[in-house]
PDB file of N, CA and C in Angstrom:
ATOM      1  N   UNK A   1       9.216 -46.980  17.729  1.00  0.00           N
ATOM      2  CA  UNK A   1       8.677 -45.875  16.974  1.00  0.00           C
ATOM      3  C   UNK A   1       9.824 -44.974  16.531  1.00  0.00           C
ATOM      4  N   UNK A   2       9.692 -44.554  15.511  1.00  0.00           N
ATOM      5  CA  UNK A   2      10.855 -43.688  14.644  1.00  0.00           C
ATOM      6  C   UNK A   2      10.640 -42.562  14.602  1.00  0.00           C
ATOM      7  N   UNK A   3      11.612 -41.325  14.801  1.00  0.00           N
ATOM      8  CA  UNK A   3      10.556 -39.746  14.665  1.00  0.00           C
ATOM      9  C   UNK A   3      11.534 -39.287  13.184  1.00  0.00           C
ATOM     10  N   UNK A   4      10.845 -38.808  12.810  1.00  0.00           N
ATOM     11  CA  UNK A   4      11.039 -37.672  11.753  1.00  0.00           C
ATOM     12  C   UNK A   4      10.956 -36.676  11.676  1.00  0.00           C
ATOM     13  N   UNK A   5      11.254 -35.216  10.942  1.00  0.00           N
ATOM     14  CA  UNK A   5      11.490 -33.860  10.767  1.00  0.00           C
ATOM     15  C   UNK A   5      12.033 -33.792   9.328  1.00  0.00           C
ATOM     16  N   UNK A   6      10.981 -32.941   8.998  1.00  0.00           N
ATOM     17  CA  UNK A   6      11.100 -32.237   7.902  1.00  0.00           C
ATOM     18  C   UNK A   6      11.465 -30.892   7.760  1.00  0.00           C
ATOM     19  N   UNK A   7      11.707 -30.005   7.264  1.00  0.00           N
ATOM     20  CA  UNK A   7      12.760 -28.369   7.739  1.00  0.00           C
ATOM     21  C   UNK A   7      12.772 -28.492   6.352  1.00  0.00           C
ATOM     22  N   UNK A   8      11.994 -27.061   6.294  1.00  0.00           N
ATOM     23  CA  UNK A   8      11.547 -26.156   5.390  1.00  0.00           C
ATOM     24  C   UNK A   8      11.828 -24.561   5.637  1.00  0.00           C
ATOM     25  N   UNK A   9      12.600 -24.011   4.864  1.00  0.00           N
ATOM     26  CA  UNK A   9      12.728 -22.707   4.684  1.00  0.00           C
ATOM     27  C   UNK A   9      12.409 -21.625   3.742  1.00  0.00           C
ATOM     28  N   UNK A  10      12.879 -20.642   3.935  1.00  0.00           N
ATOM     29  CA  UNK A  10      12.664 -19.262   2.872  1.00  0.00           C
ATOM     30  C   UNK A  10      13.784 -19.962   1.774  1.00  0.00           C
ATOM     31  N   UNK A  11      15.306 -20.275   1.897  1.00  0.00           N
ATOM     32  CA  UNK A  11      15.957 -20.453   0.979  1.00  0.00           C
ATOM     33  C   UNK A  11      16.606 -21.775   1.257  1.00  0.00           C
ATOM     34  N   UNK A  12      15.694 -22.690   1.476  1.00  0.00           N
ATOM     35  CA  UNK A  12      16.081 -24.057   1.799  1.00  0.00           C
ATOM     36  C   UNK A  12      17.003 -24.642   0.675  1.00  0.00           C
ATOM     37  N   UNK A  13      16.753 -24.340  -0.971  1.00  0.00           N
ATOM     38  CA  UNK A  13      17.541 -25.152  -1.561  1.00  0.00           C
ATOM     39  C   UNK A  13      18.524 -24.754  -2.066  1.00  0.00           C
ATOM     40  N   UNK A  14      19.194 -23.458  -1.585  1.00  0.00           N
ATOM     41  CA  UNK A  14      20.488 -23.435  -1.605  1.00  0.00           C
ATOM     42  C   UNK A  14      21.312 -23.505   0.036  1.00  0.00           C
ATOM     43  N   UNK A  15      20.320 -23.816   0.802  1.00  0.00           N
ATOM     44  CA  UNK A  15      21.399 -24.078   2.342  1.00  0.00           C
ATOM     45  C   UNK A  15      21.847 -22.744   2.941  1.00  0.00           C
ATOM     46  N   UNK A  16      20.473 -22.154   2.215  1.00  0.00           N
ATOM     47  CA  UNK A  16      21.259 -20.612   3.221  1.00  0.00           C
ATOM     48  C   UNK A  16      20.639 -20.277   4.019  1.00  0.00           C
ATOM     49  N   UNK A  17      20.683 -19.023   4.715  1.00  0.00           N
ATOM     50  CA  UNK A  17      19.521 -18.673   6.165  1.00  0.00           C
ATOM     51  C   UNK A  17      18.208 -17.965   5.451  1.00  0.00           C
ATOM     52  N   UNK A  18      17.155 -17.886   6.000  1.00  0.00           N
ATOM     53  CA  UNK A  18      16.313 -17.010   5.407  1.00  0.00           C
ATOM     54  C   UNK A  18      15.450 -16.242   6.774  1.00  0.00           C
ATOM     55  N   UNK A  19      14.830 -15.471   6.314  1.00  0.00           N
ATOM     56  CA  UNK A  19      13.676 -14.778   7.027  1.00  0.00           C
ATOM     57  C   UNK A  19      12.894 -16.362   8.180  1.00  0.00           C
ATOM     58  N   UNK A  20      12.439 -17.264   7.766  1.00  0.00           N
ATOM     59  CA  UNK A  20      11.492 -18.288   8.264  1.00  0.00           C
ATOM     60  C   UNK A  20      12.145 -19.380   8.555  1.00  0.00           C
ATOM     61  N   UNK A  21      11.599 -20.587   9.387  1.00  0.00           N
ATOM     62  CA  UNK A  21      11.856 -21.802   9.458  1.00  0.00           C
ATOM     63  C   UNK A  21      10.540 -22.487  10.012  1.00  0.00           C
ATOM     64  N   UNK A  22      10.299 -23.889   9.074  1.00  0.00           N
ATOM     65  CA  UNK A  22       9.185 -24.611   9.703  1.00  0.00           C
ATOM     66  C   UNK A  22       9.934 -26.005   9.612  1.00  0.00           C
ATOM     67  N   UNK A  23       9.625 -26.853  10.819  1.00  0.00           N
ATOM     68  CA  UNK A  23       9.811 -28.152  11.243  1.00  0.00           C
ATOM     69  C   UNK A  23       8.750 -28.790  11.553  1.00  0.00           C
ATOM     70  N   UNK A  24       8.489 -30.079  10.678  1.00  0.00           N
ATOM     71  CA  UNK A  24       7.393 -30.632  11.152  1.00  0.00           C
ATOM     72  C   UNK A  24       7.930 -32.109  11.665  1.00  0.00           C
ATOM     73  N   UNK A  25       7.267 -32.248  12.494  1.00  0.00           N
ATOM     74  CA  UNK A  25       7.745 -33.682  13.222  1.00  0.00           C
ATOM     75  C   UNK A  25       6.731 -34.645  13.285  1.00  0.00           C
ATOM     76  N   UNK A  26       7.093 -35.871  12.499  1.00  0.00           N
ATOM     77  CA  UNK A  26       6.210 -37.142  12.674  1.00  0.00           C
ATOM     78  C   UNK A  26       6.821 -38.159  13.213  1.00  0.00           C
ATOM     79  N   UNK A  27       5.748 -39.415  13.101  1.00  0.00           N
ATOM     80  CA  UNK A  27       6.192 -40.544  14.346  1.00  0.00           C
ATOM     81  C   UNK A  27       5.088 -41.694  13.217  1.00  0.00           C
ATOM     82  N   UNK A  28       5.676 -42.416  12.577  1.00  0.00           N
ATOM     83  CA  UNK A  28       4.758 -43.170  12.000  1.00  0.00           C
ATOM     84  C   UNK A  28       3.622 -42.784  10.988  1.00  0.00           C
ATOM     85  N   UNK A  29       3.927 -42.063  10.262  1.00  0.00           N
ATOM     86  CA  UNK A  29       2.491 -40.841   9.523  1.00  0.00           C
ATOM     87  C   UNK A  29       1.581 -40.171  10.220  1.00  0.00           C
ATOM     88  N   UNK A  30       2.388 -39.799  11.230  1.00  0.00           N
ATOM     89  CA  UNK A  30       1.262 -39.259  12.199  1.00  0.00           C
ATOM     90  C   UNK A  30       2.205 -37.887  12.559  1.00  0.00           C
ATOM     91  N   UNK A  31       1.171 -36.549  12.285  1.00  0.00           N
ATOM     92  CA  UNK A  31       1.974 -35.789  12.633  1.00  0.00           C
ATOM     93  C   UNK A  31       2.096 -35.542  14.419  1.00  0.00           C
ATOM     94  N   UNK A  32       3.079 -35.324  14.626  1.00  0.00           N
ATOM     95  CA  UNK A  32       3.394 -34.598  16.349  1.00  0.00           C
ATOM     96  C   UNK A  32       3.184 -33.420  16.813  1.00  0.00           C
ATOM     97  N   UNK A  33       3.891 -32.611  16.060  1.00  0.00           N
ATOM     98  CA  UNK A  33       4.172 -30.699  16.409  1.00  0.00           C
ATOM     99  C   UNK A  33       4.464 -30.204  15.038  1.00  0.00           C
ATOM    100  N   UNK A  34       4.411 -28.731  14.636  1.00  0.00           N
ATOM    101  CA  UNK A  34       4.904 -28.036  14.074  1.00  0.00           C
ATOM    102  C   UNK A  34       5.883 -26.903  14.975  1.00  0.00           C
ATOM    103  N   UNK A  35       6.864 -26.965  14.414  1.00  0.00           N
ATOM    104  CA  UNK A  35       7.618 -25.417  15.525  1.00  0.00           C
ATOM    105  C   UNK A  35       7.669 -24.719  13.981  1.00  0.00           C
ATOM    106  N   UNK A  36       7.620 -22.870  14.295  1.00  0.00           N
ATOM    107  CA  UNK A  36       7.659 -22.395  13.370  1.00  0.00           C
ATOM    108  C   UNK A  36       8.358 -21.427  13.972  1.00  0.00           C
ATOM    109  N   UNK A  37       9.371 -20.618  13.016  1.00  0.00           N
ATOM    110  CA  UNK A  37      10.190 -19.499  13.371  1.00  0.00           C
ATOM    111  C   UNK A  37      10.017 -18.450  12.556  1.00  0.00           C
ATOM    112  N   UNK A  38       9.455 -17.207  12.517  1.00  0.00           N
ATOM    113  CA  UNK A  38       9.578 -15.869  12.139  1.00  0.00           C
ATOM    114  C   UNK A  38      10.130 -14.885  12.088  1.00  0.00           C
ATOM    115  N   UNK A  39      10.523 -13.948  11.460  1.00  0.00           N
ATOM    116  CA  UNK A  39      11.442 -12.984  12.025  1.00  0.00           C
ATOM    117  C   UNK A  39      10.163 -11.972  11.928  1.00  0.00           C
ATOM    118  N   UNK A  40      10.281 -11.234  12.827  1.00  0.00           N
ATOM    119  CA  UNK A  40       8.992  -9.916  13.007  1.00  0.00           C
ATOM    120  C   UNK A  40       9.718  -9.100  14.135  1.00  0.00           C
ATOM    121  N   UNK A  41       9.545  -7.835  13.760  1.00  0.00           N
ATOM    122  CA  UNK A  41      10.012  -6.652  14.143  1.00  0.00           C
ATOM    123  C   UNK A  41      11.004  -6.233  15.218  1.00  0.00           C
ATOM    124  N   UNK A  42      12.241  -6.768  14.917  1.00  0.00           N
ATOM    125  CA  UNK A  42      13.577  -6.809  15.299  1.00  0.00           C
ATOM    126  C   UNK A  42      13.141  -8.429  16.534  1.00  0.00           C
ATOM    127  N   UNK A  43      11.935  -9.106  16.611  1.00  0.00           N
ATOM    128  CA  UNK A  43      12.292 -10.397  17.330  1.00  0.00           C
ATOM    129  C   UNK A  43      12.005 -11.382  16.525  1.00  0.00           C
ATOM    130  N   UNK A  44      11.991 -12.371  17.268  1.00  0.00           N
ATOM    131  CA  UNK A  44      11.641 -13.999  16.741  1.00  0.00           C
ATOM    132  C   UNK A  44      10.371 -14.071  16.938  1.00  0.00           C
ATOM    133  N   UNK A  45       9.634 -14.756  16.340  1.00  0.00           N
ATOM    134  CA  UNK A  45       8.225 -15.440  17.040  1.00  0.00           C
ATOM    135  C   UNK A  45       8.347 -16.967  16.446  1.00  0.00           C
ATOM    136  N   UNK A  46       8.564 -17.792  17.736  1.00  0.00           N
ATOM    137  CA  UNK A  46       8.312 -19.379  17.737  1.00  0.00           C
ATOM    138  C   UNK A  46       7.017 -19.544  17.925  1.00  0.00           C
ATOM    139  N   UNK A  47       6.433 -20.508  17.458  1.00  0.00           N
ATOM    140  CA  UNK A  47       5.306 -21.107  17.124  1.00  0.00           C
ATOM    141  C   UNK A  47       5.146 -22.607  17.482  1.00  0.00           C
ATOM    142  N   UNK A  48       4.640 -23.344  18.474  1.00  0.00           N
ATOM    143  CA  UNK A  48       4.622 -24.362  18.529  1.00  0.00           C
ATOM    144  C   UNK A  48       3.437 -24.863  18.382  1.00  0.00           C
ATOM    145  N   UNK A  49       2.953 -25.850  17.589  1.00  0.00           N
ATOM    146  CA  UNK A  49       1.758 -26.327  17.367  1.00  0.00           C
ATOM    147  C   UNK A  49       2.118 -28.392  17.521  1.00  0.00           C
ATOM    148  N   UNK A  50       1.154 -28.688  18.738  1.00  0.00           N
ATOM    149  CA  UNK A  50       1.099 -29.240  19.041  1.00  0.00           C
ATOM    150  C   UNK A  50       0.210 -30.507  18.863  1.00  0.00           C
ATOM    151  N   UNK A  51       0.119 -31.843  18.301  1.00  0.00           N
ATOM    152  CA  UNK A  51      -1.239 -32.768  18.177  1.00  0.00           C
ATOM    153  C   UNK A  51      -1.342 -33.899  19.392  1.00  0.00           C
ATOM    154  N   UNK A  52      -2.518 -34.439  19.389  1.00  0.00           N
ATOM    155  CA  UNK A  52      -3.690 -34.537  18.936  1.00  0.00           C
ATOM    156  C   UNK A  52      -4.617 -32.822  19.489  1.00  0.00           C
ATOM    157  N   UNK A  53      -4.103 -32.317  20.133  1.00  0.00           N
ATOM    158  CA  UNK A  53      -5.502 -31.127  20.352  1.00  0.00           C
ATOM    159  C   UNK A  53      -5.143 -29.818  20.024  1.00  0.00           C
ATOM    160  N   UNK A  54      -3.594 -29.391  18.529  1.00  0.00           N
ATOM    161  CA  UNK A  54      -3.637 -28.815  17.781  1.00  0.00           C
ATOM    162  C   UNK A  54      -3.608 -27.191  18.816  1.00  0.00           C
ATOM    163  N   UNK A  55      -2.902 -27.224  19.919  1.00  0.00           N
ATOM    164  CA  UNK A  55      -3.173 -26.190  21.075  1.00  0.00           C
ATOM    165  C   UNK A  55      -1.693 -25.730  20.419  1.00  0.00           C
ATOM    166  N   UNK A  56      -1.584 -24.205  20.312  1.00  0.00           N
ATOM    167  CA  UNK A  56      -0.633 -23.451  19.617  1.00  0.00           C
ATOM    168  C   UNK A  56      -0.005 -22.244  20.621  1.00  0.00           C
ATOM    169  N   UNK A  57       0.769 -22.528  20.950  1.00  0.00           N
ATOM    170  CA  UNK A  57       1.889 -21.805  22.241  1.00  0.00           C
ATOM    171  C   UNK A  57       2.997 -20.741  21.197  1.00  0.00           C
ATOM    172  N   UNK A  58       2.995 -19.377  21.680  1.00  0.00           N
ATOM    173  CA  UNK A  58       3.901 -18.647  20.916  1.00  0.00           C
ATOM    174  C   UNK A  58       4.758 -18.247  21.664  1.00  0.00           C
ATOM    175  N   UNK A  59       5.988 -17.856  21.503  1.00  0.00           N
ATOM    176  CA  UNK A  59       7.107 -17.413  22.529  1.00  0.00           C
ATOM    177  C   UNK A  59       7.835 -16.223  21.458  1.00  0.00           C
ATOM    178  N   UNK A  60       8.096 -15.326  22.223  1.00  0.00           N
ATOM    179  CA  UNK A  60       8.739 -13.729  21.557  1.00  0.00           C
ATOM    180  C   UNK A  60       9.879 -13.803  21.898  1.00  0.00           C
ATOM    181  N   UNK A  61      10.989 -13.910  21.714  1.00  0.00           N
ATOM    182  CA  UNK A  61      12.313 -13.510  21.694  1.00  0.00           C
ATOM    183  C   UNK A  61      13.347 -12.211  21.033  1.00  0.00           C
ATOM    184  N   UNK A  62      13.482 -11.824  21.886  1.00  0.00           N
ATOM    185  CA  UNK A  62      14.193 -10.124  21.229  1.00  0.00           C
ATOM    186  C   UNK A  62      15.518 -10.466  20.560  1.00  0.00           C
ATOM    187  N   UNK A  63      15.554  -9.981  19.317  1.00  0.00           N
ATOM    188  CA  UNK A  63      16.952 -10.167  18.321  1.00  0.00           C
ATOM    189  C   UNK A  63      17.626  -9.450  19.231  1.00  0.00           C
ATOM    190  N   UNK A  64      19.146 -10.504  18.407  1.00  0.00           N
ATOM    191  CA  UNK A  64      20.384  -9.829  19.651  1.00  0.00           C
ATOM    192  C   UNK A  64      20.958  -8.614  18.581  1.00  0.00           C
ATOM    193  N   UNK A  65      22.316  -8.874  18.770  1.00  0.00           N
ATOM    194  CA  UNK A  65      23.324  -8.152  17.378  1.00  0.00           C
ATOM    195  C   UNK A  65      22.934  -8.686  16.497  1.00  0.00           C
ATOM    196  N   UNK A  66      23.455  -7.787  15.373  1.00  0.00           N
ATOM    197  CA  UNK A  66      23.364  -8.413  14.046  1.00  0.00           C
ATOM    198  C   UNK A  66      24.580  -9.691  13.896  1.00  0.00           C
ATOM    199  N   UNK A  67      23.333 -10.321  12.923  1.00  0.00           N
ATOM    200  CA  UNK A  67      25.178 -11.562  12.714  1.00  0.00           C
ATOM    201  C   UNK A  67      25.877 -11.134  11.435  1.00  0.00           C
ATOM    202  N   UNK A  68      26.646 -11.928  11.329  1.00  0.00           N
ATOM    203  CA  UNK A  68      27.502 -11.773   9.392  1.00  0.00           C
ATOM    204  C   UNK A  68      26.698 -11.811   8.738  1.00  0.00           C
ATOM    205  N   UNK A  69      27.208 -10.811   7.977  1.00  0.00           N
ATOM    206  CA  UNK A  69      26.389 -10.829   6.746  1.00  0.00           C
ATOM    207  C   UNK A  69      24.923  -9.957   6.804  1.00  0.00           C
ATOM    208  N   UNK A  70      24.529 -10.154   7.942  1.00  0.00           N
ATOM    209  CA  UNK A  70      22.927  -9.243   7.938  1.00  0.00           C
ATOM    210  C   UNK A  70      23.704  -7.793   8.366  1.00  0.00           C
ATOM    211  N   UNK A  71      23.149  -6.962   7.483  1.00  0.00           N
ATOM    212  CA  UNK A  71      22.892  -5.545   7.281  1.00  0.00           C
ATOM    213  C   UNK A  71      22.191  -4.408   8.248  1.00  0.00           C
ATOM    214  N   UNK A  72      22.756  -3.325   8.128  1.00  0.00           N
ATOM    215  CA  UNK A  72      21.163  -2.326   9.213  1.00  0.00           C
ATOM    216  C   UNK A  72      20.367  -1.451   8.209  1.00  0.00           C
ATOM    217  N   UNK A  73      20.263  -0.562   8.849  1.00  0.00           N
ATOM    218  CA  UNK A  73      19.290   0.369   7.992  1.00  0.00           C
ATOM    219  C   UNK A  73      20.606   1.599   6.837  1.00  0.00           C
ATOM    220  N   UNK A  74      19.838   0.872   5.726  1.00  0.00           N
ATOM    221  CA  UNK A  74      20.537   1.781   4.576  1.00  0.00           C
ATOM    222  C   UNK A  74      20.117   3.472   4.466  1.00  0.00           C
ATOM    223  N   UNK A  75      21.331   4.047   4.529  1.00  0.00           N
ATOM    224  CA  UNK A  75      20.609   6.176   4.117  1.00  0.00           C
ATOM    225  C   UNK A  75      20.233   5.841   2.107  1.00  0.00           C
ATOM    226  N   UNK A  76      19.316   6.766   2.667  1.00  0.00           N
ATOM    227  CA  UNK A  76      18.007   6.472   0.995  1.00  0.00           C
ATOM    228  C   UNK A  76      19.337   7.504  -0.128  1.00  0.00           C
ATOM    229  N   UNK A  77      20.288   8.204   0.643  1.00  0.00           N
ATOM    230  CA  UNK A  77      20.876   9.641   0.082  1.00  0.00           C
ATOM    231  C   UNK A  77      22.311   8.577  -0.696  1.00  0.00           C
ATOM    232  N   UNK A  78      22.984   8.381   0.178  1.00  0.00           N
ATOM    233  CA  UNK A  78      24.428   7.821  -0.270  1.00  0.00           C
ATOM    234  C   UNK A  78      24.406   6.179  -0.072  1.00  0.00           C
ATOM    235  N   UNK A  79      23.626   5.509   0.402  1.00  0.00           N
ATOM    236  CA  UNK A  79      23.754   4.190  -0.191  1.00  0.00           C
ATOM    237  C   UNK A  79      24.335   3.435   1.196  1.00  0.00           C
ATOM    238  N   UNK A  80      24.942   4.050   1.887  1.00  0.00           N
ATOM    239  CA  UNK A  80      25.714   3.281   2.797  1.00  0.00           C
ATOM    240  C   UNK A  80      24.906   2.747   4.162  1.00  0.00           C
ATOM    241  N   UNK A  81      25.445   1.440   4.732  1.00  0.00           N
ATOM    242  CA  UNK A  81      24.262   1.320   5.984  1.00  0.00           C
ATOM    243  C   UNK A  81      24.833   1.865   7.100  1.00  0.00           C
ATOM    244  N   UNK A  82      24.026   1.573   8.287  1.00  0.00           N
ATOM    245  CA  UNK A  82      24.233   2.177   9.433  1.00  0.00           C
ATOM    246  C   UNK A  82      23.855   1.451  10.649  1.00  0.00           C
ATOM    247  N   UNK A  83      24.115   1.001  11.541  1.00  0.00           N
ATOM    248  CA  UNK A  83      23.511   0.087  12.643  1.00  0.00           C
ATOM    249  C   UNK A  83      22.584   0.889  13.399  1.00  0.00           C
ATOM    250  N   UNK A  84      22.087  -0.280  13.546  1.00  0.00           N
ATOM    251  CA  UNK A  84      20.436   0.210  14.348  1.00  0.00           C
ATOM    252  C   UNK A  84      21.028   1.185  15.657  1.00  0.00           C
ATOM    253  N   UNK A  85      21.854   1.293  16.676  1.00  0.00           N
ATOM    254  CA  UNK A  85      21.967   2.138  16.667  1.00  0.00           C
ATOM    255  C   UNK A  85      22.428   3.447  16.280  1.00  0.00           C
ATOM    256  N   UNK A  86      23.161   3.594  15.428  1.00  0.00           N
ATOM    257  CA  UNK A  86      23.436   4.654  14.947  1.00  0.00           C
ATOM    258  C   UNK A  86      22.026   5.037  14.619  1.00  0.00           C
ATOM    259  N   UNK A  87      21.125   4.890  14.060  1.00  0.00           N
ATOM    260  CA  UNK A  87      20.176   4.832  13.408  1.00  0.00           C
ATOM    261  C   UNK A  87      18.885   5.626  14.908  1.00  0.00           C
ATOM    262  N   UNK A  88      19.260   5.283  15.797  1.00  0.00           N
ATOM    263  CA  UNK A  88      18.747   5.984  16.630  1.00  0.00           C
ATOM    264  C   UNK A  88      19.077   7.398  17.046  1.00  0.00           C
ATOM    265  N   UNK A  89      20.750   7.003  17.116  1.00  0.00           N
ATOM    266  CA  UNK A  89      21.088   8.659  17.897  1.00  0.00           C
ATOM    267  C   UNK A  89      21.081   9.500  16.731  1.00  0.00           C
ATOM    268  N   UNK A  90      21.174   9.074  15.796  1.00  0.00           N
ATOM    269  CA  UNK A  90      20.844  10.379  15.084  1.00  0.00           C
ATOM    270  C   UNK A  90      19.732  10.687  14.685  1.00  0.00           C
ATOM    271  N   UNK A  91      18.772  10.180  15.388  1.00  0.00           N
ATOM    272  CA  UNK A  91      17.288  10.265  14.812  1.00  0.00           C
ATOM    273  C   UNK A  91      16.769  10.301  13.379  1.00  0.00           C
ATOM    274  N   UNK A  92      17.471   8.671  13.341  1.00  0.00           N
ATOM    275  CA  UNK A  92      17.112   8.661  11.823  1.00  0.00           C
ATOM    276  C   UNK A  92      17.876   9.200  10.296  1.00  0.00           C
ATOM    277  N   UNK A  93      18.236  10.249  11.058  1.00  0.00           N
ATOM    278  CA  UNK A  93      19.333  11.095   9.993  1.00  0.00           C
ATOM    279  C   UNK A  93      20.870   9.753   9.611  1.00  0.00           C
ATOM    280  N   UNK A  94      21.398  10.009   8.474  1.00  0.00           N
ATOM    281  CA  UNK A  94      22.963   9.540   8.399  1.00  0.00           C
ATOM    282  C   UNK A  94      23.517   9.867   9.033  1.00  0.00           C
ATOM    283  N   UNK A  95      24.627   8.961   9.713  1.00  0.00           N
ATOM    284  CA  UNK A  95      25.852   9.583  10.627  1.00  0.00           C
ATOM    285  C   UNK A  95      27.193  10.049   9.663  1.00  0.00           C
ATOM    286  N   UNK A  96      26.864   9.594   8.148  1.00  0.00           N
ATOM    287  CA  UNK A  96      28.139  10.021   7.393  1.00  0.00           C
ATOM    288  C   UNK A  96      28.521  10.960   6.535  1.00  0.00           C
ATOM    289  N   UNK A  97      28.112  12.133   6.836  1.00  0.00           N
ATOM    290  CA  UNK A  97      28.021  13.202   6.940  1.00  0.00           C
ATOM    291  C   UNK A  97      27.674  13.526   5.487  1.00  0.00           C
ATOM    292  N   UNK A  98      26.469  12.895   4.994  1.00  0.00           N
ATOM    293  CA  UNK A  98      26.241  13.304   3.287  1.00  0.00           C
ATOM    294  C   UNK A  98      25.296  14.032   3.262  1.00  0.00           C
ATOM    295  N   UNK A  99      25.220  14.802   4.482  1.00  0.00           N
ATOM    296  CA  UNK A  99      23.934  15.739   4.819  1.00  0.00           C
ATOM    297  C   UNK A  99      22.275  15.589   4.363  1.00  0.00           C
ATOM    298  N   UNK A 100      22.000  14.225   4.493  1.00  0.00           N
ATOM    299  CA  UNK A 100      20.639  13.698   4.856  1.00  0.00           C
ATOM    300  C   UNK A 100      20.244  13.545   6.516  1.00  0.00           C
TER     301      UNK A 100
END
């Protein structure tokens, strides 16, 4: 028996990362599992969906650091971002002093 996977994304056809990921796995035209990946509110939510009895298991994982390239929260005033924490201790306010 042969398995297969298919991987499907937000920006699958240029090979870049996106928000989502779905993998579906077969075995002869028969599907196996779906795993699905989300990004929702600073975590992950995996999704495993399982056949023949289609029983769907979720697992929460808390985002770490940011990686390359991903961004934090932009000030609405001067344009510039700010990391999530910064973004806390100043309660929200800019830390770069453009008086927002």
């Amino acid at each position: 028996m042969k398995l297969y996977a298919t991987t499907t994304s937000e920006r699958a056809t240029k090979g870049q990362g996106g928000q989502w990921l779905d993998i579906e796995i077969t075995a002869e035209k028969q599907d196996l599992a779906i795993i699905s990946v989300r990004e929702e509110s600073n975590n992950y939510l995996i999704s495993i969906i399982a056949n023949p009895e289609r029983k769907k298991q979720e697992i929460w994982i808390p985002k770490g650091e940011k990686q390359k390239g991903e961004k934090g929260k932009q000030c609405d005033k001067c344009g510039r971002y700010m990391s999530d924490i910064d973004y806390a201790n100043y309660n929200g306010k800019c830390p770069f002093d453009c008086s927002y």
